[in-house]
C-alpha atoms as a PDB file:
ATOM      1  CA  UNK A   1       0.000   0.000   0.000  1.00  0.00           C
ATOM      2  CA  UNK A   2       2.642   2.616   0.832  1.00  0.00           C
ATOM      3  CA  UNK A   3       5.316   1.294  -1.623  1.00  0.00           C
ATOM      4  CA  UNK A   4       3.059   1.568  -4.304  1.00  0.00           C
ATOM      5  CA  UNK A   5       2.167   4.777  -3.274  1.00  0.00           C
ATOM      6  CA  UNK A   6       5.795   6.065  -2.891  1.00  0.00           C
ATOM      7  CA  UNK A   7       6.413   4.725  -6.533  1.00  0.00           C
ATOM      8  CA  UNK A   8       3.392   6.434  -7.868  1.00  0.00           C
ATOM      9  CA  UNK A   9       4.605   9.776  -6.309  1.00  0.00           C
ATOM     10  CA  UNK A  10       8.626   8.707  -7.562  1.00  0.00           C
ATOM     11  CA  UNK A  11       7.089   8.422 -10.998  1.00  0.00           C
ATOM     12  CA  UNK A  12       5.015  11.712 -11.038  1.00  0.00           C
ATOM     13  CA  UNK A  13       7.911  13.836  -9.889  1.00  0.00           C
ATOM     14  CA  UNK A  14      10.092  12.634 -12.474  1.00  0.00           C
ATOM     15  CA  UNK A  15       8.139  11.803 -15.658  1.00  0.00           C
ATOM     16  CA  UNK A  16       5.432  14.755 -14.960  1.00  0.00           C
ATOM     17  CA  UNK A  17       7.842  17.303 -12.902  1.00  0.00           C
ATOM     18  CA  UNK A  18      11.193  16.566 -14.267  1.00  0.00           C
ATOM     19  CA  UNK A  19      12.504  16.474 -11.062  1.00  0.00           C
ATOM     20  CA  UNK A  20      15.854  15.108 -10.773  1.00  0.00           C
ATOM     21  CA  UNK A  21      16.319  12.145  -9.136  1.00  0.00           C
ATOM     22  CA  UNK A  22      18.234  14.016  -5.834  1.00  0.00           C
ATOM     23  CA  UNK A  23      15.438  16.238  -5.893  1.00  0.00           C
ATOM     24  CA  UNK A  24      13.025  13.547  -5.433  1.00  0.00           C
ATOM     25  CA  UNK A  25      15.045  11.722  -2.731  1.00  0.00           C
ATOM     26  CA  UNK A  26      15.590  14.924  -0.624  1.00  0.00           C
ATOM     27  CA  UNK A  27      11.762  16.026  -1.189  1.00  0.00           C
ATOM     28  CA  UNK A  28      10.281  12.650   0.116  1.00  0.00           C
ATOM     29  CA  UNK A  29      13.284  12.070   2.543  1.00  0.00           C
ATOM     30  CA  UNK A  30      14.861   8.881   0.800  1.00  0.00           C
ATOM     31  CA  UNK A  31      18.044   7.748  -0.587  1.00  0.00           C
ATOM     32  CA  UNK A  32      18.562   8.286  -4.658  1.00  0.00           C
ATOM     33  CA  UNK A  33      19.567   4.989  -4.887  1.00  0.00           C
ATOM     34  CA  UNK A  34      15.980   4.068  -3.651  1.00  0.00           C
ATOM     35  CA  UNK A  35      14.581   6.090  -6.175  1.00  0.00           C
ATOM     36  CA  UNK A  36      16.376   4.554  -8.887  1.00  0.00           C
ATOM     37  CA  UNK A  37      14.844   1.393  -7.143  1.00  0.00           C
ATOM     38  CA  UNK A  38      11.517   2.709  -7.412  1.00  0.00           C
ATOM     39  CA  UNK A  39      11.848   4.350 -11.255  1.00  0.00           C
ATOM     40  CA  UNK A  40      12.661   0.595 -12.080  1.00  0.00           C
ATOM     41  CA  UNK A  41       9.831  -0.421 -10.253  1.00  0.00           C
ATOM     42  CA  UNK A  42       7.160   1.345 -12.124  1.00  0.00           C
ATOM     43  CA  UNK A  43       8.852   0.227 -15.019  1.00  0.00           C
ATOM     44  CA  UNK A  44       8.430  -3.786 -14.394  1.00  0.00           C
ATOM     45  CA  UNK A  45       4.989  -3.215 -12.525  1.00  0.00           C
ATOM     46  CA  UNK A  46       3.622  -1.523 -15.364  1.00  0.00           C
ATOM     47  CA  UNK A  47       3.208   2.033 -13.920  1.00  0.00           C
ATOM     48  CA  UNK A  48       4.755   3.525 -16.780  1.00  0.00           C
ATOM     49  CA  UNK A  49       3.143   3.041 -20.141  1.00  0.00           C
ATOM     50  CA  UNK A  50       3.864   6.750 -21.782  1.00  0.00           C
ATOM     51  CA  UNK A  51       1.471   8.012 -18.889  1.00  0.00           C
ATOM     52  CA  UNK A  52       1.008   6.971 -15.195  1.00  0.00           C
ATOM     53  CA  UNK A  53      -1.871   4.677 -14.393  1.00  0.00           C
ATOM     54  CA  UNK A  54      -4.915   7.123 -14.144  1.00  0.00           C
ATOM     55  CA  UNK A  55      -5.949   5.393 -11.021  1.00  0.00           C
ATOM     56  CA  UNK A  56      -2.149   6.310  -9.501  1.00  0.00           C
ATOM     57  CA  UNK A  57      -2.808   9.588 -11.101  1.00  0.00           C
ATOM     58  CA  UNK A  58      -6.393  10.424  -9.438  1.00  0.00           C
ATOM     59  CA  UNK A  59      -4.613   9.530  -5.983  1.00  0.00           C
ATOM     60  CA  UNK A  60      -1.583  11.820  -6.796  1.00  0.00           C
ATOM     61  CA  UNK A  61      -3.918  14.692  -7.733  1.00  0.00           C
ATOM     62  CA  UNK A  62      -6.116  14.309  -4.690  1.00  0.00           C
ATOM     63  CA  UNK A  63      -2.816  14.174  -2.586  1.00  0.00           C
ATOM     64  CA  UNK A  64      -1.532  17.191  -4.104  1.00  0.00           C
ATOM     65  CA  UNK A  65      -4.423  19.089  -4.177  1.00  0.00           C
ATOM     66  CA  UNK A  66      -4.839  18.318  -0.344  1.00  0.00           C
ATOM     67  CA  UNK A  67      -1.279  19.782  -0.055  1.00  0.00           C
ATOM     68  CA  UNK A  68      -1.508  22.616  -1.843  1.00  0.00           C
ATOM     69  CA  UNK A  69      -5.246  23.574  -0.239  1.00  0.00           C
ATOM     70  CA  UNK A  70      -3.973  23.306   3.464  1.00  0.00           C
ATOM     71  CA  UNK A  71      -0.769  23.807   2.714  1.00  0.00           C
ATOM     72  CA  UNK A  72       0.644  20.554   4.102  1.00  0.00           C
ATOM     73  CA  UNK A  73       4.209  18.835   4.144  1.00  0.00           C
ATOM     74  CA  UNK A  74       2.891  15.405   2.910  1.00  0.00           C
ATOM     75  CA  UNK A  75      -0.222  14.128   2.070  1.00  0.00           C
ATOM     76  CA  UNK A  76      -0.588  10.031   1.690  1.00  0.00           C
ATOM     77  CA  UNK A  77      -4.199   8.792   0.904  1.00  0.00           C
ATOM     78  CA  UNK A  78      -5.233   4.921   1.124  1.00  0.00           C
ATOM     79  CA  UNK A  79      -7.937   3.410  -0.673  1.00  0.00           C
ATOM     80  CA  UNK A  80     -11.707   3.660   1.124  1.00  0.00           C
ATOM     81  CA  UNK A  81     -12.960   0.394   1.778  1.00  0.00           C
ATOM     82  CA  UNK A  82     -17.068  -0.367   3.121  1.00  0.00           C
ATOM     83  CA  UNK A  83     -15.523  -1.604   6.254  1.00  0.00           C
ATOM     84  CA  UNK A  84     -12.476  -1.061   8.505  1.00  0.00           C
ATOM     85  CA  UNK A  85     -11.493   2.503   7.232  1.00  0.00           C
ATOM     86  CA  UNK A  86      -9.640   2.950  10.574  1.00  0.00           C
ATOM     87  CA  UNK A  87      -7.796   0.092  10.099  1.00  0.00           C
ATOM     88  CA  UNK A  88      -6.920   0.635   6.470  1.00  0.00           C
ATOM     89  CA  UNK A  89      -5.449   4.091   7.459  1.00  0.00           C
ATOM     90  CA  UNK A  90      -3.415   2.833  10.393  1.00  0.00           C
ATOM     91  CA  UNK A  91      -1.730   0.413   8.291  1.00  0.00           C
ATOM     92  CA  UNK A  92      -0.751   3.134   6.048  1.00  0.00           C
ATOM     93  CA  UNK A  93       0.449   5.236   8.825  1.00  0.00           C
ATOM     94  CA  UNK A  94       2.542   2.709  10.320  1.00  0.00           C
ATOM     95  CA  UNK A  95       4.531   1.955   6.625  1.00  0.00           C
ATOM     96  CA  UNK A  96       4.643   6.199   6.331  1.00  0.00           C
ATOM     97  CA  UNK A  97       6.224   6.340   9.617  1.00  0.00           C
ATOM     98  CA  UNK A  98       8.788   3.308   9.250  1.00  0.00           C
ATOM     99  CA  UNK A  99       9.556   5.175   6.361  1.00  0.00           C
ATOM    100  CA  UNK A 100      10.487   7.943   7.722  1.00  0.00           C
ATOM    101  CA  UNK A 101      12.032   7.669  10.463  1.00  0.00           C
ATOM    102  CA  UNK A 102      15.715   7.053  11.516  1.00  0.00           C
ATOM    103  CA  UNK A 103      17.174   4.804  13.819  1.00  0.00           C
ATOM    104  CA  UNK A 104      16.612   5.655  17.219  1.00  0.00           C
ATOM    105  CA  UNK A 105      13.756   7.963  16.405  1.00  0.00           C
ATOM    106  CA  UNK A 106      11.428   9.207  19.076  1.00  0.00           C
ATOM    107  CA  UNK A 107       8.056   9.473  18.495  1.00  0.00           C
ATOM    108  CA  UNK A 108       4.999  11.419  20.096  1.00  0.00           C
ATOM    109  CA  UNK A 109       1.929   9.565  20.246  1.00  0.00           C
ATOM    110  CA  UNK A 110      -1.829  10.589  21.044  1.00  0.00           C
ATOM    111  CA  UNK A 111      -4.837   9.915  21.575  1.00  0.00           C
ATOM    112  CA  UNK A 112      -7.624   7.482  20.291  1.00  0.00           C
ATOM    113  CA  UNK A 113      -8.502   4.431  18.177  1.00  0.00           C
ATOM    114  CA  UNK A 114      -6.671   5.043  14.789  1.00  0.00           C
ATOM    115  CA  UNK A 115      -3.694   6.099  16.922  1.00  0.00           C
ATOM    116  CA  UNK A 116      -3.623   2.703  18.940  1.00  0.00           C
ATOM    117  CA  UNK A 117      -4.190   0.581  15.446  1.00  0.00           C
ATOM    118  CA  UNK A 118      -1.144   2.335  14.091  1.00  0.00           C
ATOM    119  CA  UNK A 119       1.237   2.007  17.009  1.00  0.00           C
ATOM    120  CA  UNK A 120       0.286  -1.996  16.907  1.00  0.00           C
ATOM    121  CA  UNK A 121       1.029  -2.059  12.911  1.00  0.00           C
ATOM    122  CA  UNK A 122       3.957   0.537  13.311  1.00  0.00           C
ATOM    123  CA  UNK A 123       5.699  -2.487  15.886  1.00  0.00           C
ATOM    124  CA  UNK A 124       4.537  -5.903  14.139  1.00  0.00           C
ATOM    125  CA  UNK A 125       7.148  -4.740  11.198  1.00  0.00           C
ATOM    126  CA  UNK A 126       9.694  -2.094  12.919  1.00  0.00           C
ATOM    127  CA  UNK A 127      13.082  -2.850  12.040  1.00  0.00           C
ATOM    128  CA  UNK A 128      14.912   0.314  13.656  1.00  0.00           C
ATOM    129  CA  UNK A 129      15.102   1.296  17.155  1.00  0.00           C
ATOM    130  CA  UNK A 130      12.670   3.553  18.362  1.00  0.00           C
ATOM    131  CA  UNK A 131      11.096   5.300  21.036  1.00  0.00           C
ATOM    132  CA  UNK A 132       7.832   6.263  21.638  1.00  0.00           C
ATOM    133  CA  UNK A 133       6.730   8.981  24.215  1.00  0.00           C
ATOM    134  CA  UNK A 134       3.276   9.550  25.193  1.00  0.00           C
ATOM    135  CA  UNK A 135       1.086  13.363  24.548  1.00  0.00           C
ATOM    136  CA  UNK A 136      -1.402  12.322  27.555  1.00  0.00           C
ATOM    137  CA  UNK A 137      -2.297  10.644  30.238  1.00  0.00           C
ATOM    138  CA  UNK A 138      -4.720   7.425  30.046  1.00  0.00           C
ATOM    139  CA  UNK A 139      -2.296   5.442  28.057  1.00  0.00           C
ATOM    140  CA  UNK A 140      -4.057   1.796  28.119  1.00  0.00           C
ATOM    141  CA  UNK A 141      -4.538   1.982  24.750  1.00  0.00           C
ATOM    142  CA  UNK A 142      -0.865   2.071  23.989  1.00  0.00           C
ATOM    143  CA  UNK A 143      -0.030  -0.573  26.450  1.00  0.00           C
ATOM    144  CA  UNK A 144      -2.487  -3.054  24.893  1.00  0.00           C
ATOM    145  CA  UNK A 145      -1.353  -2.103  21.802  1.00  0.00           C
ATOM    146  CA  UNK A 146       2.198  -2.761  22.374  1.00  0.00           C
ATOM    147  CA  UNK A 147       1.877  -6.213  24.132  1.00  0.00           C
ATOM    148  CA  UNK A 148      -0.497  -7.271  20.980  1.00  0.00           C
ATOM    149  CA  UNK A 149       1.960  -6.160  18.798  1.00  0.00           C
ATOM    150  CA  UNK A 150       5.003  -7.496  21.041  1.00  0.00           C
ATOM    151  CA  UNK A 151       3.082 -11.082  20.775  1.00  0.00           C
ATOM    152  CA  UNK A 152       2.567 -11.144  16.837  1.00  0.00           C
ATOM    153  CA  UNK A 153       5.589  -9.390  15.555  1.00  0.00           C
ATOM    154  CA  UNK A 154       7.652 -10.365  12.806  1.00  0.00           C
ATOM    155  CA  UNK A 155      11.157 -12.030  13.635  1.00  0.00           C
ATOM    156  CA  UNK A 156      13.040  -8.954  12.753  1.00  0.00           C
ATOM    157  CA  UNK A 157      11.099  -6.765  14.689  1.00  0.00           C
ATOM    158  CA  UNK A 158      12.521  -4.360  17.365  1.00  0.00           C
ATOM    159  CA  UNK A 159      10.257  -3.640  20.396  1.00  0.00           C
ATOM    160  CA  UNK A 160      10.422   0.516  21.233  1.00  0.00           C
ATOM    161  CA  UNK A 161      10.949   1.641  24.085  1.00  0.00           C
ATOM    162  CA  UNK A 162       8.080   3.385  25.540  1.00  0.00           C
ATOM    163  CA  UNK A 163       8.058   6.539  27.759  1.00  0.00           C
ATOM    164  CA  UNK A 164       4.557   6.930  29.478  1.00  0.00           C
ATOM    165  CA  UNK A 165       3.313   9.829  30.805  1.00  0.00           C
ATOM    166  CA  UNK A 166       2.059   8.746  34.393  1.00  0.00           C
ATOM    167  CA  UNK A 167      -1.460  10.335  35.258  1.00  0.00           C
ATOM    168  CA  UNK A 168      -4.841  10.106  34.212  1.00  0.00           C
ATOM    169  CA  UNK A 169      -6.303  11.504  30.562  1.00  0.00           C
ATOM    170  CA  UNK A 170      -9.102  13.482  32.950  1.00  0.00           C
ATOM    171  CA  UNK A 171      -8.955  14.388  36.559  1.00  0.00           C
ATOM    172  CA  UNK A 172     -11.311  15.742  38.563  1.00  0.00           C
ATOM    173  CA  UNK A 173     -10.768  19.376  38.940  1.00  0.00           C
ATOM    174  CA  UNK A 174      -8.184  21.953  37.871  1.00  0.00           C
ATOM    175  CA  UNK A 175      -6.517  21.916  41.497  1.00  0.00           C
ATOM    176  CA  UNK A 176      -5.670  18.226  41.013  1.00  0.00           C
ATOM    177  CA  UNK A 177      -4.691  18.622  37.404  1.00  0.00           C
ATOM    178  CA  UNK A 178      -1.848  21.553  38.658  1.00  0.00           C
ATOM    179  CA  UNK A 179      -0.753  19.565  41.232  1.00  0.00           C
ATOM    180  CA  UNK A 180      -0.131  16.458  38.438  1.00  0.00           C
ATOM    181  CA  UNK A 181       1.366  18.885  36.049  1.00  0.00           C
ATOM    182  CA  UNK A 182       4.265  20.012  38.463  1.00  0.00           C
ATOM    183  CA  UNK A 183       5.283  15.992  39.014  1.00  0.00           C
ATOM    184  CA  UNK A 184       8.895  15.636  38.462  1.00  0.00           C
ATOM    185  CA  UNK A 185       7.960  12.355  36.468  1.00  0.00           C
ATOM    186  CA  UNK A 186       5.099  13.921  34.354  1.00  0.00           C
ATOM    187  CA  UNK A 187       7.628  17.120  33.568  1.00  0.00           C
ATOM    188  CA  UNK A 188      10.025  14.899  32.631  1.00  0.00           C
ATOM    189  CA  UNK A 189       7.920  13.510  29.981  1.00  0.00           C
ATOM    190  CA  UNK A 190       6.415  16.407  28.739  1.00  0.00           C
ATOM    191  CA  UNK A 191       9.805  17.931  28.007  1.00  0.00           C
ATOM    192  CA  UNK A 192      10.751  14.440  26.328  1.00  0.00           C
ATOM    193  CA  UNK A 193       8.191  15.028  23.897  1.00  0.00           C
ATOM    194  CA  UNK A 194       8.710  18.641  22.917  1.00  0.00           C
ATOM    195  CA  UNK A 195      12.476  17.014  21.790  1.00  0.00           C
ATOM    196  CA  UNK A 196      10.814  14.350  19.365  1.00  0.00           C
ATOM    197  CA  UNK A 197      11.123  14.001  15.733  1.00  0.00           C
ATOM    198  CA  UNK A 198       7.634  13.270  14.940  1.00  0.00           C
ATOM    199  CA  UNK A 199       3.885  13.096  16.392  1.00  0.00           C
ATOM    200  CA  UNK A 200       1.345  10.415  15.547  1.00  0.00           C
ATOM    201  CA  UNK A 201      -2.422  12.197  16.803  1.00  0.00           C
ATOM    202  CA  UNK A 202      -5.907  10.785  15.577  1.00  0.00           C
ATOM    203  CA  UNK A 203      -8.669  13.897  15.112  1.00  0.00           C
ATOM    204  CA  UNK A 204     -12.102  13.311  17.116  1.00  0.00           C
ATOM    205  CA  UNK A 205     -15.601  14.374  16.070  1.00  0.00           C
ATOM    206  CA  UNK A 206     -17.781  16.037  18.357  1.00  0.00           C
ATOM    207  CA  UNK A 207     -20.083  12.942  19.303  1.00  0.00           C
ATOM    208  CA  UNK A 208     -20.636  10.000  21.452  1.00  0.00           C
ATOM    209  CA  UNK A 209     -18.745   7.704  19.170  1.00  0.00           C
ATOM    210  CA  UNK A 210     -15.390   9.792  20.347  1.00  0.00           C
ATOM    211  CA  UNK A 211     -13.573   7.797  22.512  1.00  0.00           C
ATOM    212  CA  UNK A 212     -13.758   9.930  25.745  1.00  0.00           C
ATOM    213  CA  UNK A 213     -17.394  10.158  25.435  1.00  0.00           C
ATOM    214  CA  UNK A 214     -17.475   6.308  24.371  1.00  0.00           C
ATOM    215  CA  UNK A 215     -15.766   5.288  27.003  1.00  0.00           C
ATOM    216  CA  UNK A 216     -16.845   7.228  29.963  1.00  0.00           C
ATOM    217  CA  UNK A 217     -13.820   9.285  30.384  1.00  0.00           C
ATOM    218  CA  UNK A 218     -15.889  12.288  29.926  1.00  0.00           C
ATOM    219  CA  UNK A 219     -19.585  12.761  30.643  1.00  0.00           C
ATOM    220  CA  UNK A 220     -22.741  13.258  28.163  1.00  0.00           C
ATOM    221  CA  UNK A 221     -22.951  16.627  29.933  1.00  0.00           C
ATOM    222  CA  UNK A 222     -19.423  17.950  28.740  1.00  0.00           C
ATOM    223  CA  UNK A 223     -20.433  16.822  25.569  1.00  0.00           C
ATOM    224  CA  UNK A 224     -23.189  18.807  25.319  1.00  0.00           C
ATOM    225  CA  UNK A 225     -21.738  21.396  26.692  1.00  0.00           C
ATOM    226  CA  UNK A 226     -19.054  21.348  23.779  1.00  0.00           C
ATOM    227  CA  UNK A 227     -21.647  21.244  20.888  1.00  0.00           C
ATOM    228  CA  UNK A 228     -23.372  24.163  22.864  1.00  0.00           C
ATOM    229  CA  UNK A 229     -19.811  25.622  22.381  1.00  0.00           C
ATOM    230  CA  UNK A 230     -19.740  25.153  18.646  1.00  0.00           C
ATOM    231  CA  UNK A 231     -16.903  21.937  19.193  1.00  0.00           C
ATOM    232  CA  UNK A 232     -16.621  20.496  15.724  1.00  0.00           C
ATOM    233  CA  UNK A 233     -13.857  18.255  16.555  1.00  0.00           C
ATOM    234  CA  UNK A 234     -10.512  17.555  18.806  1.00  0.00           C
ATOM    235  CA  UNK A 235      -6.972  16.573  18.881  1.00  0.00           C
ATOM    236  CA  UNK A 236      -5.321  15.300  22.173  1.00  0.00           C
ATOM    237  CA  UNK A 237      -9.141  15.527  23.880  1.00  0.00           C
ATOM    238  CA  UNK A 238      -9.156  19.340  23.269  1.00  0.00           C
ATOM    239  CA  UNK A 239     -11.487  20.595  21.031  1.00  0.00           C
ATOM    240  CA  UNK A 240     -11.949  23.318  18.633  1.00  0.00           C
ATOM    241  CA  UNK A 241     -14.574  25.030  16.727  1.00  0.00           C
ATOM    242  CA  UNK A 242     -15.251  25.278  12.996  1.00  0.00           C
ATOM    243  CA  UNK A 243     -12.245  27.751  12.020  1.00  0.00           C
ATOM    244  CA  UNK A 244      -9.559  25.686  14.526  1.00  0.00           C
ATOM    245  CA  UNK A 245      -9.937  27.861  17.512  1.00  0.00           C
ATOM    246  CA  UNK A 246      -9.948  25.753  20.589  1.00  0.00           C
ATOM    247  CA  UNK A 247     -13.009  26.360  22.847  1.00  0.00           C
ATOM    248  CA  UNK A 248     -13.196  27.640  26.136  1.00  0.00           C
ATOM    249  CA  UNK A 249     -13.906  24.572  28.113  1.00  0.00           C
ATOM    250  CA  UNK A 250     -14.047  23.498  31.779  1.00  0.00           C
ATOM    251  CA  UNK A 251     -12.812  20.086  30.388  1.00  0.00           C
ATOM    252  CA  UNK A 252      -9.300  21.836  29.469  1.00  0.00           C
ATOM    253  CA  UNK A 253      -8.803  23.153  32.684  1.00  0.00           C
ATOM    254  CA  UNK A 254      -8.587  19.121  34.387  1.00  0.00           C
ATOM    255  CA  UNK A 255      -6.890  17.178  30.952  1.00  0.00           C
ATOM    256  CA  UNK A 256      -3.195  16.069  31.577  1.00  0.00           C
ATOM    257  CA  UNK A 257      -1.787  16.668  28.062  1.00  0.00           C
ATOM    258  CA  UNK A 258       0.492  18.539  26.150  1.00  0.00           C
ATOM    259  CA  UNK A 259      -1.262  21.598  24.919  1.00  0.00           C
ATOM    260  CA  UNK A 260      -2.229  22.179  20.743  1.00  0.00           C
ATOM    261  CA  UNK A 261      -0.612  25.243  21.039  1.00  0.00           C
ATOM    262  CA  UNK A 262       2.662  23.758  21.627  1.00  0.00           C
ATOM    263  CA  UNK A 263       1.739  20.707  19.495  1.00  0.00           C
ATOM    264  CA  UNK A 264       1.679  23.321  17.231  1.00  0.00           C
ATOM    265  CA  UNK A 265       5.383  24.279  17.488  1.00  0.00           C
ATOM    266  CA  UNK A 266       6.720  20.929  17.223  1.00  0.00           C
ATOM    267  CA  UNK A 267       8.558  18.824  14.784  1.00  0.00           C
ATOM    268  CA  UNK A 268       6.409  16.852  12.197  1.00  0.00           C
ATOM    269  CA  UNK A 269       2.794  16.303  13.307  1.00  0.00           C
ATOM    270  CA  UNK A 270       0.956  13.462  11.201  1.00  0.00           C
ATOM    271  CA  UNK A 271      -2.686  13.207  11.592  1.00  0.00           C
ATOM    272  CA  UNK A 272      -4.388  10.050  11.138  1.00  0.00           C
ATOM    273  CA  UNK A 273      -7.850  10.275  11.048  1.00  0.00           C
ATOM    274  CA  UNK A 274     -10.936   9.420   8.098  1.00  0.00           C
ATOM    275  CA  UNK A 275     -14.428   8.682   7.757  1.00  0.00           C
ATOM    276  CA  UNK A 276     -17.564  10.391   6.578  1.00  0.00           C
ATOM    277  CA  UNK A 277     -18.524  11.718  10.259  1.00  0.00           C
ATOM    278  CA  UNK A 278     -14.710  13.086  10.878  1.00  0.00           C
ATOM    279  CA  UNK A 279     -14.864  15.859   7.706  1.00  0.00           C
ATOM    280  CA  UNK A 280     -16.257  18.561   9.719  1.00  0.00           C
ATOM    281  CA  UNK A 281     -13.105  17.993  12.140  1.00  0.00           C
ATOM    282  CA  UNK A 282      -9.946  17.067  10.098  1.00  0.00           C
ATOM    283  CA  UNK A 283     -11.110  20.182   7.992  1.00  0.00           C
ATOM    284  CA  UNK A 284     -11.027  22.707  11.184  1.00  0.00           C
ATOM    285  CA  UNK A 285      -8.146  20.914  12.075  1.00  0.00           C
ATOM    286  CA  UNK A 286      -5.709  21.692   9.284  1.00  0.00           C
ATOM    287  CA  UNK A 287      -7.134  25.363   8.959  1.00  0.00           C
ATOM    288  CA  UNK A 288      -5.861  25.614  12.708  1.00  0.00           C
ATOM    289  CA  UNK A 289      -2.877  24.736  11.538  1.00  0.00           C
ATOM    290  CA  UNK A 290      -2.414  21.766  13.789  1.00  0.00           C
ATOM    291  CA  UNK A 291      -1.294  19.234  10.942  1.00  0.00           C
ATOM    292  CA  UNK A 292       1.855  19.321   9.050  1.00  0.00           C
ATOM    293  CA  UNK A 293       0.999  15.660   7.373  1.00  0.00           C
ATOM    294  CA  UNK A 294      -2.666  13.952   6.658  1.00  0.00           C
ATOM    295  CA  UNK A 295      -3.179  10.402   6.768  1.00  0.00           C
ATOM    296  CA  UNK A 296      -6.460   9.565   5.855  1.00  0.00           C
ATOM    297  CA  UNK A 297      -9.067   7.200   3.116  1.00  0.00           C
ATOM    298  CA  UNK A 298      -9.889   8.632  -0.586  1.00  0.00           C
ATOM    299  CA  UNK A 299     -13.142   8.629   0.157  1.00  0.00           C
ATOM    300  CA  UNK A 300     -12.483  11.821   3.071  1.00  0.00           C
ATOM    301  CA  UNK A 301      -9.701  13.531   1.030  1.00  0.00           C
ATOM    302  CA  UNK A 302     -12.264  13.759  -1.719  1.00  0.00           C
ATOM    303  CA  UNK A 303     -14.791  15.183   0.769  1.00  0.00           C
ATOM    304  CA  UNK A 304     -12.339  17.697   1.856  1.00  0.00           C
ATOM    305  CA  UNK A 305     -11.572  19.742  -1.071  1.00  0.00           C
ATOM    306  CA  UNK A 306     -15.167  19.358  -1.861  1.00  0.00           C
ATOM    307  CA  UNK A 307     -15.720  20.876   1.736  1.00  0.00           C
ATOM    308  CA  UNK A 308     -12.928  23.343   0.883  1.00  0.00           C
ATOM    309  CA  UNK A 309     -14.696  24.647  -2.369  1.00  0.00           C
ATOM    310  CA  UNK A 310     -17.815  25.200  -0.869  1.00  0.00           C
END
């Protein structure tokens, strides 16, 4: 799925862009002797036939027109399938990220479902050392995901390391919440992650299908107190209205999490997120200017730039 892709992309920017093939290797962070791998590729797959495959080429447009819209780093988009979109993108993620990353990479992860899928793809295959270092508190999705993944990885597959930040997602009031905060051992996370090279976050709709509302983490009245709000979506359990401004809520005040704004001023932040009921949100997301890379199905990248042109 995301060698493919990467060829498709290999073959646009040198057949369609002339790029060179050091251009190409610097602009998607490779080696040029992979691209030559790749050019040769396309040539004994097929891809190249005087013109690239118009299916590769509807992909590559969408991609590029996502970048160029919300003026993103990178833009990868996997097929839409019926069922398991969530999945689908998570697997994508996970080859994106192995991709790019260098051995002993650190890595920022959030919050959520798609986040969780791709952490237990990202360490069936990972073949470099890495680190991972959590955004918030209530990390059991992480931990399950890591001893699934631990118990069905490939042979030549590293375990990371795995810094946890050691409080709850949601605590009771805003006293208890400062008093966490100041913790040596949540600090000392906190500051770990502001040093990372990347950030894997999943974006939330504004519904009980989220998973702090599905869970119980948070209660039906703070979500109806955030649609009240005009909460169209969230990253990291903080939410934001329909132009990416995050709302003035009482649920802020008691979260144990890095904050967007200094998301916001960090190294690469990939959002992984798709689905028909998530437009609304990875829209206002990437006008607030919290993603740097998209991750997401056809199907939603298509319903973005239609959103966008509306």
């Amino acid at each position: 799925m995301y060698e493919d892709n990467l060829i498709y992309k290999v073959t646009w920017f040198y057949y369609a862009d002339n790029m060179t093939q050091q251009e190409i290797a610097e602009h998607l962070g490779i080696s040029r002797m992979r691209v030559v791998r790749l050019l040769n590729q396309a040539k004994s797959d097929g891809v190249i036939k005087f013109k690239i495959n118009p299916d590769a080429k509807a992909i590559l447009d969408l991609e590029h027109d996502l970048m160029k819209n919300f003026h993103l780093e990178d833009v990868f988009v996997v097929p839409s399938t019926p069922n398991h979109v969530n999945d689908n993108i998570a697997k994508g993620a996970a080859q994106y990220i192995e991709d790019k990353i260098e051995a002993n990479a650190f890595i920022n992860i959030g919050y959520g479902d798609t986040v969780s899928r791709t952490i237990n793809h990202l360490i069936y295959s990972l073949e470099k050392p890495t680190s991972l270092v959590t955004l918030s508190g209530g990390v059991s999705y992480y931990t399950s995901a890591i001893v699934a993944g631990t118990a069905n990885r490939s042979t030549t597959s590293i375990t990371p390391n795995i810094h946890i930040l050691p409080a709850p997602l949601l605590v009771s009031s805003e006293e208890v919440a400062n008093i966490l905060l100041q913790e040596k051992s949540v600090q000392d996370v906190m500051n770990m992650s502001e040093l990372s090279h990347m950030s894997i976050v999943g974006i939330g709709s504004v519904s009980d299908t989220a998973t702090i509302f599905k869970y119980g983490i948070a209660s039906e009245n703070d979500l109806t107190l955030l649609q009240m709000q005009g909460a169209v979506g969230d990253i990291l359990s903080q939410f934001y209205d329909k132009n990416g401004n995050v709302v003035q809520a009482n649920l802020h005040k008691k979260l144990i999490s890095i904050k967007l704004d200094t998301l916001k001023t960090s190294h690469k932040t990939i959002g992984v997120a798709g689905g028909r009921e998530k437009v609304q949100a990875i829209y206002s997301a990437l006008i607030g200017g919290y993603i740097d890379v998209l991750i997401t199905d056809e199907d939603t990248a298509k319903s973005l730039i239609s959103f966008k042109n509306e």
